[in-house]
Protein backbone atom coordinates (compact mmCIF):
# COMPACT_ATOMS: atom_id res chain seq x y z
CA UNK A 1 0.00 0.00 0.00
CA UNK A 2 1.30 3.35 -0.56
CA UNK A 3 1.23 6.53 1.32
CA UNK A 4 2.08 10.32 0.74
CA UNK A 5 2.16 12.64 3.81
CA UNK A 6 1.56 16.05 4.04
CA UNK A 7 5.57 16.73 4.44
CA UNK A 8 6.09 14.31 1.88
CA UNK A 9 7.79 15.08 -1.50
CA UNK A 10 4.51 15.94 -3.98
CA UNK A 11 4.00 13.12 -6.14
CA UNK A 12 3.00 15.33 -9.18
CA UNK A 13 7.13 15.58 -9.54
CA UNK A 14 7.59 19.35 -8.16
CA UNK A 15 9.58 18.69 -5.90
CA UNK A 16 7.85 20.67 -3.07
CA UNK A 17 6.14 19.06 0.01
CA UNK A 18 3.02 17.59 -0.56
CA UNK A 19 1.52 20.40 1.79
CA UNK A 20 2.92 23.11 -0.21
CA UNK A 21 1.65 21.84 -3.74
CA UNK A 22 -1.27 19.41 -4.48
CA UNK A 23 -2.97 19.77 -0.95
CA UNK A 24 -3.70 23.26 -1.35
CA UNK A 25 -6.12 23.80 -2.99
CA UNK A 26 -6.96 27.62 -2.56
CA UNK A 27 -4.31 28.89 -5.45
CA UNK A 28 -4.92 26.35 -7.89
CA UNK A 29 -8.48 25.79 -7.64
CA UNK A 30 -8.35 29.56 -8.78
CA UNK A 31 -6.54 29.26 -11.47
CA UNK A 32 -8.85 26.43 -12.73
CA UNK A 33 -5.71 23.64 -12.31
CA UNK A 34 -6.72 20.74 -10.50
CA UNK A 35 -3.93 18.51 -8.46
CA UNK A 36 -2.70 15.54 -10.47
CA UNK A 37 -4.44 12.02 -9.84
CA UNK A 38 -3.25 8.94 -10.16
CA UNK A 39 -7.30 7.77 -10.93
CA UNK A 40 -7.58 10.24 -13.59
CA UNK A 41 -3.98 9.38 -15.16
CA UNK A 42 -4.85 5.33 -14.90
CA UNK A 43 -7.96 5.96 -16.85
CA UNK A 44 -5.76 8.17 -19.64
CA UNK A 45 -3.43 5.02 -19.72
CA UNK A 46 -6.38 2.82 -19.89
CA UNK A 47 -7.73 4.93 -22.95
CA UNK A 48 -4.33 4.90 -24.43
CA UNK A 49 -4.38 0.64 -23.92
CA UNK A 50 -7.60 0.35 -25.53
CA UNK A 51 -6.69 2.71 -28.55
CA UNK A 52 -3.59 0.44 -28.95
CA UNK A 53 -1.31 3.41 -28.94
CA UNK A 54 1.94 2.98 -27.02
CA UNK A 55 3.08 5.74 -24.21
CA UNK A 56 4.88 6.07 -20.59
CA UNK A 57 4.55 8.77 -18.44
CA UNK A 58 5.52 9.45 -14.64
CA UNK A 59 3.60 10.94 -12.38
CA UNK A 60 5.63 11.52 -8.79
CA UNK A 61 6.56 8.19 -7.32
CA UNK A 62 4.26 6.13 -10.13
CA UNK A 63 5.01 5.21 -13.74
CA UNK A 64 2.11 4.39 -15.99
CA UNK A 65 2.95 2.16 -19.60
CA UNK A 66 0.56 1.14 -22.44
CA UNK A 67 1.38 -0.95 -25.12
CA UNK A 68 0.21 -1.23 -28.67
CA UNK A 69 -0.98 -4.61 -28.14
CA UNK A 70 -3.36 -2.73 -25.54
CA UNK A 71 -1.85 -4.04 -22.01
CA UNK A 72 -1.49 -1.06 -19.34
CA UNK A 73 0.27 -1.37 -16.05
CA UNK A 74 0.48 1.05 -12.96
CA UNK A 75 4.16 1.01 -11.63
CA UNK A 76 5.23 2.05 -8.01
CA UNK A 77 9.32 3.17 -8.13
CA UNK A 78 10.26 2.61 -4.21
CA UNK A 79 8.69 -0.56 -3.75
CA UNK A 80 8.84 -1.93 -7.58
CA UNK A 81 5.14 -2.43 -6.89
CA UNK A 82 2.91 -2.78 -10.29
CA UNK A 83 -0.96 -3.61 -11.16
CA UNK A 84 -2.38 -4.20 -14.48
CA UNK A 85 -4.56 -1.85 -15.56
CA UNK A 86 -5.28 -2.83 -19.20
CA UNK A 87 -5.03 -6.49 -20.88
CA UNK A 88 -5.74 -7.22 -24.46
CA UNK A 89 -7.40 -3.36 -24.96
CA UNK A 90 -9.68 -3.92 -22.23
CA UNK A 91 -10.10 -2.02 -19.13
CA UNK A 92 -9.80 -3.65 -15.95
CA UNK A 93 -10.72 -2.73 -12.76
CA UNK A 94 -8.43 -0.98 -10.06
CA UNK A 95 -9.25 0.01 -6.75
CA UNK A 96 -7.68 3.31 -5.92
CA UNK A 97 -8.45 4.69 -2.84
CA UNK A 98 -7.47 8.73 -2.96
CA UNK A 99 -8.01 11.60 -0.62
CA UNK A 100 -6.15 14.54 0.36
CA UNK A 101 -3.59 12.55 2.79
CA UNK A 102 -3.10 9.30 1.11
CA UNK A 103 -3.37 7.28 -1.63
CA UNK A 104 -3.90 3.39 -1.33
CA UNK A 105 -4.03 1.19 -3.99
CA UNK A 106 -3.56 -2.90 -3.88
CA UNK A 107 -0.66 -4.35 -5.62
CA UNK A 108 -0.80 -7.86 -7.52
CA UNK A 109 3.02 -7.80 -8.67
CA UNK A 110 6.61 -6.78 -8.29
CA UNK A 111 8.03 -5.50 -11.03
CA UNK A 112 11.97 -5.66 -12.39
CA UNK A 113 13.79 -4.67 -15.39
CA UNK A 114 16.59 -7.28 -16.24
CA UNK A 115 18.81 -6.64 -19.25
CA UNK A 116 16.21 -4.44 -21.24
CA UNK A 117 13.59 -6.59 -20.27
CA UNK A 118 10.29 -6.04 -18.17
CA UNK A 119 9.81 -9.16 -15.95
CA UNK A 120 6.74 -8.99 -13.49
CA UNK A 121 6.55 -11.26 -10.46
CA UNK A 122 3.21 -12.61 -8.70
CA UNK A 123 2.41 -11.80 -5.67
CA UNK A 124 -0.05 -14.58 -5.60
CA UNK A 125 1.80 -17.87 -6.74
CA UNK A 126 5.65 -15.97 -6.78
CA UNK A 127 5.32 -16.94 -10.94
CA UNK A 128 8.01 -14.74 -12.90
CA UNK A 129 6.78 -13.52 -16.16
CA UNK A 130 9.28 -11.76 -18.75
CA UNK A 131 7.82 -9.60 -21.10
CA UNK A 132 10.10 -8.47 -24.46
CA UNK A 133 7.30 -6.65 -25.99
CA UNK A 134 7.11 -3.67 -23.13
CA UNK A 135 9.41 -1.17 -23.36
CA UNK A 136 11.57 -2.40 -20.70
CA UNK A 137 14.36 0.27 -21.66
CA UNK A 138 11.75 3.43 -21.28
CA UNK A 139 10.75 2.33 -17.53
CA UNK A 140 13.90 1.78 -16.33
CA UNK A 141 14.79 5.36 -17.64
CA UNK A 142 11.55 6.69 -16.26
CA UNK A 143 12.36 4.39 -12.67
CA UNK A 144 15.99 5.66 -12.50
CA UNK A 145 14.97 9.27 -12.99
CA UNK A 146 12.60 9.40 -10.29
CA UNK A 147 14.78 7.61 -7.95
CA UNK A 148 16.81 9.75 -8.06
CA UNK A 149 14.64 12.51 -7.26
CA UNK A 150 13.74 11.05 -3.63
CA UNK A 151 15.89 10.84 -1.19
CA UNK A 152 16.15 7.49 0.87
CA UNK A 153 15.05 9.35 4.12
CA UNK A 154 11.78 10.14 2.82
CA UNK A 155 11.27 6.59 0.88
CA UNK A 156 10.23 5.43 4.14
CA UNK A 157 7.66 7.48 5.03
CA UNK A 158 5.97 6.60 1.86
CA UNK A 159 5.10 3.42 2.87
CA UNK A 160 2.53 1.58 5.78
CA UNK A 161 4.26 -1.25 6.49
CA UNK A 162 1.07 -4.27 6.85
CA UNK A 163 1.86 -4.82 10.75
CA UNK A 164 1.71 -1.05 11.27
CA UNK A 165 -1.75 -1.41 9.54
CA UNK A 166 -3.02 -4.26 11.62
CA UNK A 167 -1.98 -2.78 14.87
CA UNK A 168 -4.24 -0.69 17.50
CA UNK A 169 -3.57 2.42 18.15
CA UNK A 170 -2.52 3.77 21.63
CA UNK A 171 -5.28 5.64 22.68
């Protein structure tokens, strides 16, 4: 599961805190611009996957692909976290949970890039699949650049860790 905090680096790619860019909303609401989201931008990709049209673009921590054989895939850089999106030019469905705080969404592979080539691991049965026909070299370029926009100290805080999740809260 992912999470952005308010002091957290914006994941529109601005580099500012989160606090200080997409959360307000008084100055850009004005000017008509609405904050990025990563709902609106799956559903572009999704468009793109169905139109069979091949594209990449990064938005903060996430990477979005389609393909012109009309797959699309949702790609988290810290964790190397992925979900399909797209399959055969089809939409699929992808629960994205977004507010102002955080943004949750349920991952159903790892993702690598091995010698030019995309390989996606299950998280379901650990199954390793390699795919030659995504544009393994883009990502990684895409992956590299916006690692190295983050610096490890704030990786962390990106991130619920599942026992964190599951435990009560002091009260």
């Amino acid at each position: 599961m992912t999470k952005i905090g308010r002091n957290d680096l914006c994941f529109c790619g601005s580099g500012k805190k989160f606090k200080k860019c997409c959360q307000t909303t008084g100055a850009k609401a004005a000017a008509g611009a609405a904050p990025p989201s990563v709902t609106i931008e799956v559903e572009k990709i999704q468009a793109s996957a169905c139109a069979k049209k091949s594209a990449v673009l990064a938005l903060g921590v996430f990477v979005l692909f389609s393909t012109t054989d009309g797959d699309a895939w949702l790609l988290e850089v810290t964790d190397m976290d992925a979900i399909q999106v797209a399959k055969d030019g089809e939409k699929l469905p992808v629960q994205i949970e977004e507010n102002p705080e955080t943004i949750e969404i349920n991952w159903t592979h790892k993702f690598d890039v091995k010698n030019k080539k995309f390989v996606l691991i299950s998280y379901k049965d650990k199954s390793e699949e390699i795919r030659d026909d995504y544009p393994g070299h883009t990502i990684l370029s895409t992956v590299k650049k916006i690692r190295s926009r983050i610096p490890p100290e704030l990786i962390s805080t990106i991130h619920l860790d599942n026992e964190e999740e599951s435990q009560p809260q002091a009260g």
